[in-house]
N, C-alpha and C. Protein backbone atom coordinates (compact mmCIF):
# COMPACT_ATOMS: atom_id res chain seq x y z
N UNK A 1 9.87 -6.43 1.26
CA UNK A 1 8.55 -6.74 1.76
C UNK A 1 7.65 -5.51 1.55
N UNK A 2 6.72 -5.43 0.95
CA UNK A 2 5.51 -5.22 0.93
C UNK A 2 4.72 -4.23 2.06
N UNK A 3 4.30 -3.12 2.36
CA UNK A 3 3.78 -2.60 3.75
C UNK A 3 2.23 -2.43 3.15
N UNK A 4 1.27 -3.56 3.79
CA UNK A 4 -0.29 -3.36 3.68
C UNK A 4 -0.71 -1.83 4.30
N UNK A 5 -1.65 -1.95 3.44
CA UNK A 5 -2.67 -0.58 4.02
C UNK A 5 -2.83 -0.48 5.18
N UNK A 6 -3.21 -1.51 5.77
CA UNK A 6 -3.25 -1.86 7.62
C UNK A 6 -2.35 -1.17 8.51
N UNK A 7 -0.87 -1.94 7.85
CA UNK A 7 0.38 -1.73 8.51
C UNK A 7 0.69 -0.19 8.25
N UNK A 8 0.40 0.07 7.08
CA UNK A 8 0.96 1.51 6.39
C UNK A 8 -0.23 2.43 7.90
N UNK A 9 -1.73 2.63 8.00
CA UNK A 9 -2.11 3.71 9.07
C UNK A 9 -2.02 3.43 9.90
N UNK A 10 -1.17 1.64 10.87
CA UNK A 10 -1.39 1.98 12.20
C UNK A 10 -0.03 2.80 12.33
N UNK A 11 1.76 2.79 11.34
CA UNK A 11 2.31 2.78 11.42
C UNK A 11 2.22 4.78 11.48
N UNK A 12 1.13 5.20 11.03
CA UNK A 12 1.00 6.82 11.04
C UNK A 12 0.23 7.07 11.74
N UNK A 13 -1.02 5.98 12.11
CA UNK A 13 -1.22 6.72 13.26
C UNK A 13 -0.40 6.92 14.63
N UNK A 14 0.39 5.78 14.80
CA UNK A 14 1.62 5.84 15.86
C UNK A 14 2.10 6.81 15.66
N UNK A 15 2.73 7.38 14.61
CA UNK A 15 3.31 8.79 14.23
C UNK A 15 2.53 10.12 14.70
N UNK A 16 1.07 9.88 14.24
CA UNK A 16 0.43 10.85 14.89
C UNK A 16 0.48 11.62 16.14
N UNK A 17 -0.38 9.87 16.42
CA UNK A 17 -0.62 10.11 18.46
C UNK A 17 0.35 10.58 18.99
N UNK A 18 1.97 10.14 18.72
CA UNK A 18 2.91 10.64 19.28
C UNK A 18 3.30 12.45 19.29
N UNK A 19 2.78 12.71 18.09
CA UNK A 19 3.15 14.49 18.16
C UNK A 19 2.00 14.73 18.79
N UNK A 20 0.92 14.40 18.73
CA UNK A 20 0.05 15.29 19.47
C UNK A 20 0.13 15.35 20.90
N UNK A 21 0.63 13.66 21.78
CA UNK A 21 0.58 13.31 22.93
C UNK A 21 1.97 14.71 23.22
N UNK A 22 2.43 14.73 22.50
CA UNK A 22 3.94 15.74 22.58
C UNK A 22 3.62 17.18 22.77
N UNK A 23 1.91 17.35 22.24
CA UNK A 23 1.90 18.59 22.10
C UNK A 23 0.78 18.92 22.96
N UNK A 24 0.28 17.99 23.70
CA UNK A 24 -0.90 18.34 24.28
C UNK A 24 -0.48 18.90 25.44
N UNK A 25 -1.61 19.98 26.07
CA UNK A 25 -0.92 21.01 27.05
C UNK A 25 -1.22 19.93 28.52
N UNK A 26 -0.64 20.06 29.08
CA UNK A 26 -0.74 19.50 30.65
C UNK A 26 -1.88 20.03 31.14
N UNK A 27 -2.45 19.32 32.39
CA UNK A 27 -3.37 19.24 32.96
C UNK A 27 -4.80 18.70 32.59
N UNK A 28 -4.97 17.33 31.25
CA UNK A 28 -5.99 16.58 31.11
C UNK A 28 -6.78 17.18 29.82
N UNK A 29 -7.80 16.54 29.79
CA UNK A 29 -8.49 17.06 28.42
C UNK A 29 -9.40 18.40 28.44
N UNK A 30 -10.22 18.55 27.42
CA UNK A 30 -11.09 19.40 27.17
C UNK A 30 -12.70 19.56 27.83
N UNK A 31 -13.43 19.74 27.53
CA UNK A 31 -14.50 19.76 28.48
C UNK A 31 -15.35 17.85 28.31
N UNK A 32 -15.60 17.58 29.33
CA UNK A 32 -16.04 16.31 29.43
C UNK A 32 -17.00 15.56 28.21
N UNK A 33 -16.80 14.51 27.88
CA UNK A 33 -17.93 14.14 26.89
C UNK A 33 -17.47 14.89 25.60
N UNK A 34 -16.06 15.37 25.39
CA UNK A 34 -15.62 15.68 24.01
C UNK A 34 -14.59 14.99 23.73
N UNK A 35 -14.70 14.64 22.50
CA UNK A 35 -13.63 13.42 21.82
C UNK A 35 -13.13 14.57 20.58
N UNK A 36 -11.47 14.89 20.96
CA UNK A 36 -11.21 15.61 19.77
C UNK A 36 -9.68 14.90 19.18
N UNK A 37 -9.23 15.22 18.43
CA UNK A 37 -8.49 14.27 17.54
C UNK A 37 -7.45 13.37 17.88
N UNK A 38 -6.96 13.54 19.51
CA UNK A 38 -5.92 12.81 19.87
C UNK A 38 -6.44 11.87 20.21
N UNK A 39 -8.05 11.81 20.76
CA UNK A 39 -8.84 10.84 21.65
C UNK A 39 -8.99 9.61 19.99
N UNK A 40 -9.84 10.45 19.16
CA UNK A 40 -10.27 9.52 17.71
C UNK A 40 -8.89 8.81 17.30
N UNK A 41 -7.94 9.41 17.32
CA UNK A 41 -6.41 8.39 16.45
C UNK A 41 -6.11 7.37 17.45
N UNK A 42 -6.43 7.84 18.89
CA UNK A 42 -5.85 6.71 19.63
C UNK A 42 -6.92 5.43 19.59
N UNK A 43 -8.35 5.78 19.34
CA UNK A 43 -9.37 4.88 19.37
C UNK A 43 -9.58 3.84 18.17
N UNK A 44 -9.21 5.14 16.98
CA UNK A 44 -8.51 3.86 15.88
C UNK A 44 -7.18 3.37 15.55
N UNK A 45 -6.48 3.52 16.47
CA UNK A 45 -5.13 2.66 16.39
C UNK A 45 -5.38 1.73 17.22
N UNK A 46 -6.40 1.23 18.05
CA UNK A 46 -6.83 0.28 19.28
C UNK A 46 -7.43 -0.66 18.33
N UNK A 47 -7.83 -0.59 17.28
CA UNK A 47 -9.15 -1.19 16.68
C UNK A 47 -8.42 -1.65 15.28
N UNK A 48 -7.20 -0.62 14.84
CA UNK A 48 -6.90 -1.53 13.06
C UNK A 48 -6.62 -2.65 13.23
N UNK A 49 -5.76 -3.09 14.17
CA UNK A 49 -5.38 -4.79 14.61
C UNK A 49 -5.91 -5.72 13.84
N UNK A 50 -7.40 -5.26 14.37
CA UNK A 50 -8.49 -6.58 14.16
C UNK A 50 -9.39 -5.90 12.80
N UNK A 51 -9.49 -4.31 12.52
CA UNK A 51 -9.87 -4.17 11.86
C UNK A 51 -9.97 -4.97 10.38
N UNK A 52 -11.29 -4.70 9.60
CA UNK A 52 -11.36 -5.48 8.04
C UNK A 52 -10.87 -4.20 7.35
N UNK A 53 -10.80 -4.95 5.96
CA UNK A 53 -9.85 -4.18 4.84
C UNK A 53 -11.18 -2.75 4.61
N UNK A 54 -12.47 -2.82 5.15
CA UNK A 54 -13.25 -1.89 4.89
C UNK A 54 -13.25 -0.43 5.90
N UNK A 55 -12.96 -1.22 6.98
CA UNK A 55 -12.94 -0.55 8.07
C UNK A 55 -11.61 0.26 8.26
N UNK A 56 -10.39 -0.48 7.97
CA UNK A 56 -9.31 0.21 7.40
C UNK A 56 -9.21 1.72 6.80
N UNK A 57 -9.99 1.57 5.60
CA UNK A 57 -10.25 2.40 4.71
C UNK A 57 -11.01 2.89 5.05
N UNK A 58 -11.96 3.60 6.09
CA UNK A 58 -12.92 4.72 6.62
C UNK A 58 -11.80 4.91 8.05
N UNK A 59 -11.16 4.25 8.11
CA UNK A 59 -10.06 5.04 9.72
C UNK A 59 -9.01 5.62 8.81
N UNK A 60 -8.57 5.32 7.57
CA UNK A 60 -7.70 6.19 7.05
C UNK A 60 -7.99 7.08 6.45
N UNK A 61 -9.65 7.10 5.74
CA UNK A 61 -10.14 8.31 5.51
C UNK A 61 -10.55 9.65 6.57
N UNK A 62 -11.07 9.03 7.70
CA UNK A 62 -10.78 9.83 8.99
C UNK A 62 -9.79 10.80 9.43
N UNK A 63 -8.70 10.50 8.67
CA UNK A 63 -7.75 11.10 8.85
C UNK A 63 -7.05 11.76 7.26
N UNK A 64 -7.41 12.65 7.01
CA UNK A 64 -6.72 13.16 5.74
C UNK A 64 -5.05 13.03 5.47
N UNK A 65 -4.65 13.14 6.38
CA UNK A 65 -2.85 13.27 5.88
C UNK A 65 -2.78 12.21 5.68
N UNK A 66 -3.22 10.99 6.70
CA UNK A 66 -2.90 9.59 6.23
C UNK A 66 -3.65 8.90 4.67
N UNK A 67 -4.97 9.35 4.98
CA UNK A 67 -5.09 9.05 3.26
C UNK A 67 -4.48 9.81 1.80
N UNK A 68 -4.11 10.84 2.01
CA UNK A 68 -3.28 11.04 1.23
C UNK A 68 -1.89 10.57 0.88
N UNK A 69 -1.07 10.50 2.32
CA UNK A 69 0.03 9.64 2.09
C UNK A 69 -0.10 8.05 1.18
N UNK A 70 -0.88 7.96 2.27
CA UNK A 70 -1.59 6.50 1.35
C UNK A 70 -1.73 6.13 -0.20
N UNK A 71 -2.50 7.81 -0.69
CA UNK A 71 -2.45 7.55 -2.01
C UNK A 71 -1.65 7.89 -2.48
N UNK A 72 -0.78 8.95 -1.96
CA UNK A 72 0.91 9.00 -3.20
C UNK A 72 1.91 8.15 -2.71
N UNK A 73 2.02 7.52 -2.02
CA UNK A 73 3.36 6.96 -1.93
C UNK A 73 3.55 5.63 -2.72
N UNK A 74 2.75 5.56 -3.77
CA UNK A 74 2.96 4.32 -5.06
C UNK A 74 3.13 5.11 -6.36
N UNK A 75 2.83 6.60 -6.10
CA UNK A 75 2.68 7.60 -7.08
C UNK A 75 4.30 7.59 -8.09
């Protein structure tokens, strides 16, 4: 079977969120009203679900490692 583009970044961003949630220091976030990269992966892993094939492709560009994986792993 086949792994869509879809399936392929929610399946890294899960990968993501998880090291960072792993690495984030205790006691809550950063100063209020800041969204920094653990907040953005978790906001687009909420949203590829339903996401379109366009929208896809600007949440995986969002994220460089995943668009790169993206593009070599047919390489």
């Amino acid at each position: 079977m086949v792994e869509t583009k879809k399936e392929f970044v929610a399946r890294r961003l899960d990968e993501v969120i998880h090291e960072w949630e792993a690495d984030a220091p205790a006691g809550g976030s950063g100063p209020e009203g800041s969204e920094g990269p653990l907040v953005t992966a978790q906001r687009h892993r909420a949203e590829i679900d339903t996401a379109t094939d366009d929208r896809v492709d600007e949440i995986a560009n969002a994220h460089p490692q995943i668009a790169q994986a993206w593009s070599s792993r047919g390489a």
